[in-house]
C-alpha atoms as a PDB file:
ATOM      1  CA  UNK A   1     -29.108  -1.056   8.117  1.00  0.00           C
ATOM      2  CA  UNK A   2     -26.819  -0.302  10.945  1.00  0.00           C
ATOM      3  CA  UNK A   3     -24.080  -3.509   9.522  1.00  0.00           C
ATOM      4  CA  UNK A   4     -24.219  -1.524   6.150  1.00  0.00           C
ATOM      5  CA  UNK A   5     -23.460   1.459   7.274  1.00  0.00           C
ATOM      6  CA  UNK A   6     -20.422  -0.118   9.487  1.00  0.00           C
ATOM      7  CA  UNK A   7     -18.997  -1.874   6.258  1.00  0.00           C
ATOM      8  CA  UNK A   8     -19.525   1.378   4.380  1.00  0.00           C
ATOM      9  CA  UNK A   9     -17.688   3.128   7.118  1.00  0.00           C
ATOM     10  CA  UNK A  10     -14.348   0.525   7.158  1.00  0.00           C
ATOM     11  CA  UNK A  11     -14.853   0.137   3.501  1.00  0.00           C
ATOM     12  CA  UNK A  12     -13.860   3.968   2.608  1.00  0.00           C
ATOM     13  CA  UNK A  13     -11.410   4.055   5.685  1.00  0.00           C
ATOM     14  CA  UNK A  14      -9.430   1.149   4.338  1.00  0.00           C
ATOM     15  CA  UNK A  15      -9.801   2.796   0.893  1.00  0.00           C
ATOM     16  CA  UNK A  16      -8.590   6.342   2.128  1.00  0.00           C
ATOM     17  CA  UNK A  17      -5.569   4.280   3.928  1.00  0.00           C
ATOM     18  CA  UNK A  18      -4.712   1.880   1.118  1.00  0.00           C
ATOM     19  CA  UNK A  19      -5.278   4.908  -1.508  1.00  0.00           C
ATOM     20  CA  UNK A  20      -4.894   2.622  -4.733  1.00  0.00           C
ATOM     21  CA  UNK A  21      -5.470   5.112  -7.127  1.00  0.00           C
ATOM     22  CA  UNK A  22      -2.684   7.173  -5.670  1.00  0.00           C
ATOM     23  CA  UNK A  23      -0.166   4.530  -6.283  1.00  0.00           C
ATOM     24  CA  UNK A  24      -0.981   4.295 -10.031  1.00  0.00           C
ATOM     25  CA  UNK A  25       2.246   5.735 -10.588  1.00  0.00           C
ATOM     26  CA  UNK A  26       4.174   3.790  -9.103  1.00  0.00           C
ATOM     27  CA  UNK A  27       2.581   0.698 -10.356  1.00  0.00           C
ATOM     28  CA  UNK A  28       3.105   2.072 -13.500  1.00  0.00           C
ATOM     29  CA  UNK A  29       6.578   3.206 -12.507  1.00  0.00           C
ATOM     30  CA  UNK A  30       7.175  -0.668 -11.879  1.00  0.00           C
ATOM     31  CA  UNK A  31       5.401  -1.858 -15.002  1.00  0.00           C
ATOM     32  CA  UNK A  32       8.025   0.224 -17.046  1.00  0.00           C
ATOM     33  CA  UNK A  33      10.880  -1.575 -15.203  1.00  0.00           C
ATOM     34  CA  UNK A  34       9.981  -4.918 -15.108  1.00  0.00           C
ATOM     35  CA  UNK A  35       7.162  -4.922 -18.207  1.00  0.00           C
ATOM     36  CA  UNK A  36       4.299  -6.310 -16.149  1.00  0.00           C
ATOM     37  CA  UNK A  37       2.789  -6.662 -13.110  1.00  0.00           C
ATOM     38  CA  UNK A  38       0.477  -9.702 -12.097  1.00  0.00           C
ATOM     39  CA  UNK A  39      -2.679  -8.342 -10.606  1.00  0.00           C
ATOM     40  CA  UNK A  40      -3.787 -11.412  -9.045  1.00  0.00           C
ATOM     41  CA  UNK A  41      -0.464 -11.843  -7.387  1.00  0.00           C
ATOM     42  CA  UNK A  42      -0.264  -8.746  -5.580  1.00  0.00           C
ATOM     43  CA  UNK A  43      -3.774  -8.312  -4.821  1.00  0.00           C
ATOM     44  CA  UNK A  44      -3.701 -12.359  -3.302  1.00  0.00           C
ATOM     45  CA  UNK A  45      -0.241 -11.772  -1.431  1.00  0.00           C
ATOM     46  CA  UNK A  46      -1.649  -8.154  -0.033  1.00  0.00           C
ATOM     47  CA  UNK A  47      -4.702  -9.452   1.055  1.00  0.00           C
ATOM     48  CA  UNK A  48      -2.925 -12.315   2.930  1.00  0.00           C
ATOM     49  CA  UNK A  49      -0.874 -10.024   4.511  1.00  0.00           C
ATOM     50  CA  UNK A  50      -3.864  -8.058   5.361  1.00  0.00           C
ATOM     51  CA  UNK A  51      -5.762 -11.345   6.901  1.00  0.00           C
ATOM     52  CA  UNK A  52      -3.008 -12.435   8.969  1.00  0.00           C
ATOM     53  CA  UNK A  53      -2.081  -8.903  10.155  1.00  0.00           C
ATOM     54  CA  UNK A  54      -5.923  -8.674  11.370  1.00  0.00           C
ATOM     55  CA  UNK A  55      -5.893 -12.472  13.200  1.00  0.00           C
ATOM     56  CA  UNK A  56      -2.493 -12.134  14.555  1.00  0.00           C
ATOM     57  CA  UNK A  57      -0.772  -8.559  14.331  1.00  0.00           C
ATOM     58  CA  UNK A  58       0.506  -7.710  17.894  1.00  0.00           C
ATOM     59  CA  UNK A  59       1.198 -11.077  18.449  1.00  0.00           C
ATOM     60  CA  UNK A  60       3.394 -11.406  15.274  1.00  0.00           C
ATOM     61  CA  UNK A  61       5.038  -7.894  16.387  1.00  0.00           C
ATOM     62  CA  UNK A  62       5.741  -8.834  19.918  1.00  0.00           C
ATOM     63  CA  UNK A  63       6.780 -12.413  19.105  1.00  0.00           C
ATOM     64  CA  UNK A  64       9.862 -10.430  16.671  1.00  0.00           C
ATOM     65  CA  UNK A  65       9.961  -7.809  19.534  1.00  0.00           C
ATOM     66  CA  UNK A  66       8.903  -4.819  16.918  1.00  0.00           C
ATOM     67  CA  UNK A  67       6.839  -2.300  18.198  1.00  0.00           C
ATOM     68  CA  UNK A  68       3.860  -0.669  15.683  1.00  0.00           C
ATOM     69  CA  UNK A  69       6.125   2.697  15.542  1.00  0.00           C
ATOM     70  CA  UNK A  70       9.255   0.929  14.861  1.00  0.00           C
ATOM     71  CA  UNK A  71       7.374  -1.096  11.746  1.00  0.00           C
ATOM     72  CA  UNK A  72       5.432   2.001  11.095  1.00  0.00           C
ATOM     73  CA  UNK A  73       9.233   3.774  10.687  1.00  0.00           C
ATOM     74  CA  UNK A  74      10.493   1.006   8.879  1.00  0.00           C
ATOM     75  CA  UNK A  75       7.654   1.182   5.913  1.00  0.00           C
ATOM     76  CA  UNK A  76       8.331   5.002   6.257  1.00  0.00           C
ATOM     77  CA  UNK A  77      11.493   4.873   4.796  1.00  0.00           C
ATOM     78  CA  UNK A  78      10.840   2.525   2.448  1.00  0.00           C
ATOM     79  CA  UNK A  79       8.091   4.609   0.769  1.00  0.00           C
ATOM     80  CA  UNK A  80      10.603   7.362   1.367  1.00  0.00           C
ATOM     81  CA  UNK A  81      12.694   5.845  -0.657  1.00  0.00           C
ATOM     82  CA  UNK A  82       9.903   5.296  -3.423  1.00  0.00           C
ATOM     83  CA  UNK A  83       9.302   9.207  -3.346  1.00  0.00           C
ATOM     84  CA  UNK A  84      12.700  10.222  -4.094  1.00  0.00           C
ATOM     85  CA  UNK A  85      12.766   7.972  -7.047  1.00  0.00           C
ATOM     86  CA  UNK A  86       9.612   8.682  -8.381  1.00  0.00           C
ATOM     87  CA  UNK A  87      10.938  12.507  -8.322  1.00  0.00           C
ATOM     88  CA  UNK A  88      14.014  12.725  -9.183  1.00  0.00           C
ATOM     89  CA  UNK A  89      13.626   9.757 -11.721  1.00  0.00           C
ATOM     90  CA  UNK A  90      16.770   8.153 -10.234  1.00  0.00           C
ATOM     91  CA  UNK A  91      16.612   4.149  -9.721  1.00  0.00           C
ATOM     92  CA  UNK A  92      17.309   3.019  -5.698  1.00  0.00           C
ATOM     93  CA  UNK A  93      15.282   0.140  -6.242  1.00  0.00           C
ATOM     94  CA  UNK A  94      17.547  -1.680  -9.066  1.00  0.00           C
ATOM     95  CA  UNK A  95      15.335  -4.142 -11.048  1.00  0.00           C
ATOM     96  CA  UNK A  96      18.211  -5.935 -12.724  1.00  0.00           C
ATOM     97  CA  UNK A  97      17.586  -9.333 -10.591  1.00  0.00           C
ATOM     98  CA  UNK A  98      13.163  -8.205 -10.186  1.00  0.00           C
ATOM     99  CA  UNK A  99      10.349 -10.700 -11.359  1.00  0.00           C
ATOM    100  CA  UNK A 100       7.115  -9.888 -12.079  1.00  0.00           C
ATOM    101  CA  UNK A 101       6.150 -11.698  -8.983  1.00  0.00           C
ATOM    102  CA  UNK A 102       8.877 -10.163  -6.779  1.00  0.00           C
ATOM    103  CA  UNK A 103       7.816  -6.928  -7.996  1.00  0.00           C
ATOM    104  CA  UNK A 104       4.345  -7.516  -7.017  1.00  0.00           C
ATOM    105  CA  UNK A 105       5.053  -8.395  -3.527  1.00  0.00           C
ATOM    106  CA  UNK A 106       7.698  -5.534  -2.542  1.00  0.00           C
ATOM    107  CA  UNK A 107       7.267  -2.558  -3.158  1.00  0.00           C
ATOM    108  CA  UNK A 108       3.654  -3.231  -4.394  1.00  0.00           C
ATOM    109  CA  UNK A 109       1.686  -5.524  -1.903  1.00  0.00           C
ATOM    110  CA  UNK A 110       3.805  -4.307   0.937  1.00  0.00           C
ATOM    111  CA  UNK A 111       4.039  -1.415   1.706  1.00  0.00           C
ATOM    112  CA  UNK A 112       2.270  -0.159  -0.839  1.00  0.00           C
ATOM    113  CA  UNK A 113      -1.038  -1.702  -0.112  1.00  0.00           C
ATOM    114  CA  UNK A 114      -0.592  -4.055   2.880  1.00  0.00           C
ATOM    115  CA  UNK A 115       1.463  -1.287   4.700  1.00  0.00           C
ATOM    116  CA  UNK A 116       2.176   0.159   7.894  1.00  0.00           C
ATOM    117  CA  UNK A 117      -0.740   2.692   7.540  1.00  0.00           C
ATOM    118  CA  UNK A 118      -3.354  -0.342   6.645  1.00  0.00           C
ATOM    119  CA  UNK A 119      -2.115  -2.792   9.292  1.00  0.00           C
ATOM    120  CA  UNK A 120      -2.120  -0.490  12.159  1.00  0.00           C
ATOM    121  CA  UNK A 121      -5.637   0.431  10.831  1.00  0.00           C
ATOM    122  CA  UNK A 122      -6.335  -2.695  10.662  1.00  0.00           C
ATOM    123  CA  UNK A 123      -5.703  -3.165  14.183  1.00  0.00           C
ATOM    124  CA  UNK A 124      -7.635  -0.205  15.696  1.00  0.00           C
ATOM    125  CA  UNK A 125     -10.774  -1.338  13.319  1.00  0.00           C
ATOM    126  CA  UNK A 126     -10.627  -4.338  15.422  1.00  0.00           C
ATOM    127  CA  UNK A 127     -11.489  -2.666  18.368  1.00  0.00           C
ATOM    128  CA  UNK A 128     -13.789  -0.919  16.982  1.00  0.00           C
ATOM    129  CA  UNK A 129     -15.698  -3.208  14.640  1.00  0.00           C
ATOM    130  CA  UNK A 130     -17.079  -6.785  14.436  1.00  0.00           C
ATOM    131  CA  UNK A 131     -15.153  -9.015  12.376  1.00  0.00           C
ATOM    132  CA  UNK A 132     -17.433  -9.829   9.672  1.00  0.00           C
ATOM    133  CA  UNK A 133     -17.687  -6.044   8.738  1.00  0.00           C
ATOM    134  CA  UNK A 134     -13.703  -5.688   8.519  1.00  0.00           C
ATOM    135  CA  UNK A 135     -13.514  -8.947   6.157  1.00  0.00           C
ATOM    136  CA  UNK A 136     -16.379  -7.488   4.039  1.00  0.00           C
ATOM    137  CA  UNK A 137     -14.360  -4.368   4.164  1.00  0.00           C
ATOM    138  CA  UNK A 138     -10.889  -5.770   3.598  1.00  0.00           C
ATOM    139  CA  UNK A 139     -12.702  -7.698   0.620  1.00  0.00           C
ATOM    140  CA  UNK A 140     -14.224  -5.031  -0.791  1.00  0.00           C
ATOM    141  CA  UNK A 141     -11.181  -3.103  -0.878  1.00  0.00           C
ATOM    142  CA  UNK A 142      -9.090  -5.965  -2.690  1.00  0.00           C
ATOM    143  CA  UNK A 143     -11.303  -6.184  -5.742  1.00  0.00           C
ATOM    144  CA  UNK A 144     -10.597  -2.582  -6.238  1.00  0.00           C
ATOM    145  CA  UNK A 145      -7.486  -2.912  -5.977  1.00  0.00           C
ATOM    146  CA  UNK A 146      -7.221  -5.514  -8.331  1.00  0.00           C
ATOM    147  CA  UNK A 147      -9.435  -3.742 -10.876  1.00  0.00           C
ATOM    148  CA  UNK A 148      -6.925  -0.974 -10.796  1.00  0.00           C
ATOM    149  CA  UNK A 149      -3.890  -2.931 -11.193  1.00  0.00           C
ATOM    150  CA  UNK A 150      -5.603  -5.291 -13.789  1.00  0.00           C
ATOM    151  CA  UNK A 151      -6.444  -2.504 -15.916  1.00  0.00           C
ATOM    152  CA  UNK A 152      -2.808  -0.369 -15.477  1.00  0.00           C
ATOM    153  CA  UNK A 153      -1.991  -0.734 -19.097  1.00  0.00           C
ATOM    154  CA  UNK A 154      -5.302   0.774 -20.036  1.00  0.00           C
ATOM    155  CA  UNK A 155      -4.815   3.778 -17.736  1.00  0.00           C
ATOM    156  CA  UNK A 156      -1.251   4.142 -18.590  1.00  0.00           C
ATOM    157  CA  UNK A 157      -2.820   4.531 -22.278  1.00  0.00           C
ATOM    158  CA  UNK A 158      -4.836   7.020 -21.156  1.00  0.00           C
ATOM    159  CA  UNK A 159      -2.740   8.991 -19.333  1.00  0.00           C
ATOM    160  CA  UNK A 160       0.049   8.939 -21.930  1.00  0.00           C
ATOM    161  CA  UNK A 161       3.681   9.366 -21.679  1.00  0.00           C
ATOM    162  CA  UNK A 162       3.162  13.022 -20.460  1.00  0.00           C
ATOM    163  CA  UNK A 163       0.471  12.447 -18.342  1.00  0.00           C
ATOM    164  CA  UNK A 164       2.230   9.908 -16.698  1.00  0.00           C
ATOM    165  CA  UNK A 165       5.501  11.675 -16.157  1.00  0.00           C
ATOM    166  CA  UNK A 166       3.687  14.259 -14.635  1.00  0.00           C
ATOM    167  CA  UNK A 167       1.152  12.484 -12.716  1.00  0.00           C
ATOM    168  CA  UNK A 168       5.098  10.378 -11.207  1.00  0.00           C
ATOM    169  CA  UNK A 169       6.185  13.742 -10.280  1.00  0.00           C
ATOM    170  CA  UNK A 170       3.340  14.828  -8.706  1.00  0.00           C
ATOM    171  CA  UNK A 171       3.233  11.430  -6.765  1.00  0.00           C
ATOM    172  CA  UNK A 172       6.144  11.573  -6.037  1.00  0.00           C
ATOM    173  CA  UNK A 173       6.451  14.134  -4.070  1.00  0.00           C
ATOM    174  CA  UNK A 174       3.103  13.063  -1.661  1.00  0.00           C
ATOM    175  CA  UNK A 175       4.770  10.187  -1.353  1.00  0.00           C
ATOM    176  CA  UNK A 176       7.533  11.718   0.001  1.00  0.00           C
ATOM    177  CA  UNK A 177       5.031  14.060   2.459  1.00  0.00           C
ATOM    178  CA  UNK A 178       3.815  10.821   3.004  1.00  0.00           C
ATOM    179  CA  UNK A 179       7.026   9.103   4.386  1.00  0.00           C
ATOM    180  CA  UNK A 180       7.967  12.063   6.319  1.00  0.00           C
ATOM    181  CA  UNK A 181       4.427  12.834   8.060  1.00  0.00           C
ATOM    182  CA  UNK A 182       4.160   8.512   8.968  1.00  0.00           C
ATOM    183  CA  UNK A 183       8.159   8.549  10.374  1.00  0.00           C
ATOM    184  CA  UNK A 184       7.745  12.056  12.127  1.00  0.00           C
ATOM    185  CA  UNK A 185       4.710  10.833  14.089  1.00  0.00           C
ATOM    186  CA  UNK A 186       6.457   7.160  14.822  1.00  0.00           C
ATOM    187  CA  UNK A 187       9.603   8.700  15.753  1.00  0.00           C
ATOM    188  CA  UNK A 188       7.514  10.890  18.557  1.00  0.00           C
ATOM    189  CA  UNK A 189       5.924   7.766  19.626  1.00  0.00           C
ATOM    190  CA  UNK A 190       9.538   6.270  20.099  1.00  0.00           C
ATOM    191  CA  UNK A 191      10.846   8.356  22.252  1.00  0.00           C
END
């Protein structure tokens, strides 16, 4: 009863962290520019990133000589970046040379999913947890995700070109709270 409750407990942090459903505009955002995105791609390549983050994270930081604040900053900006184009419906992110698969790594695996946010998470879990209950977690997680992104087109049908316009805007502009809330608290930790 107790190891349920402890996978129930990582489960919804990871899902709170990794908030899928909140990045169905983007996704979408990326559909319309490149005309698909490959579900199994991005969930595989974010769950990788995910695994090896968990095995090896500080050591792959300290063997580059990046701290967690520095990456932290670093996917800030990025989904910074994200935000302002989501809300002022500019393009930063040109998708004249973007694949369907390069699309579903950056911005989508990482840092979308696989971010800053879920691999420092990742890392605290650890000390937390056992490692069975963060896999079962981290598992759990990834078939959601991959339900949502499998089933984009239906939900952008749903939503409509309206709906999804505003629901971009909207997103946008977390996103943006987002960035600025994850680089303010880094940038403390910096200095």
């Amino acid at each position: 009863m107790q190891e349920l409750k402890e996978i129930t407990t990582v489960t919804l942090v990871l899902f709170a962290i990794i908030d899928i459903l909140g990045s169905v505009p983007i996704i979408l955002d990326i559909k319309s520019k490149v005309g698909h995105v490959d579900a199994k791609y991005a969930t595989a390549v974010s769950g990788l990133i995910m695994l090896l983050f968990l095995f090896l994270g500080n050591q792959l930081l300290n063997l580059i000589g990046i701290d967690v604040a520095s990456f932290s900053i670093a996917g800030s900006i990025v989904i910074f970046l994200i935000g302002l184009e989501m809300t002022l419906n500019r393009d930063i992110f040109k998708s004249g040379n973007a694949t369907v698969k390069s699309s579903s790594v950056v911005p989508i695996a990482f840092p979308m999913i696989a971010g800053a946010g879920t691999l420092t998470t990742l890392l605290s879990l650890r000390s937390e947890y056992q490692l069975y209950t963060i896999l079962v977690a981290v598992f759990i997680n990834l078939a959601f995700i991959y339900f949502v992104i499998r089933f984009i087109p239906k939900i952008e049908k749903l939503l409509g070109d309206t709906g999804i316009n505003i629901f971009r805007k909207v997103f946008g502009v977390i996103l943006l709270s987002i960035a600025i809330k994850l680089f303010s608290k880094n940038v403390a930790l910096l200095f």
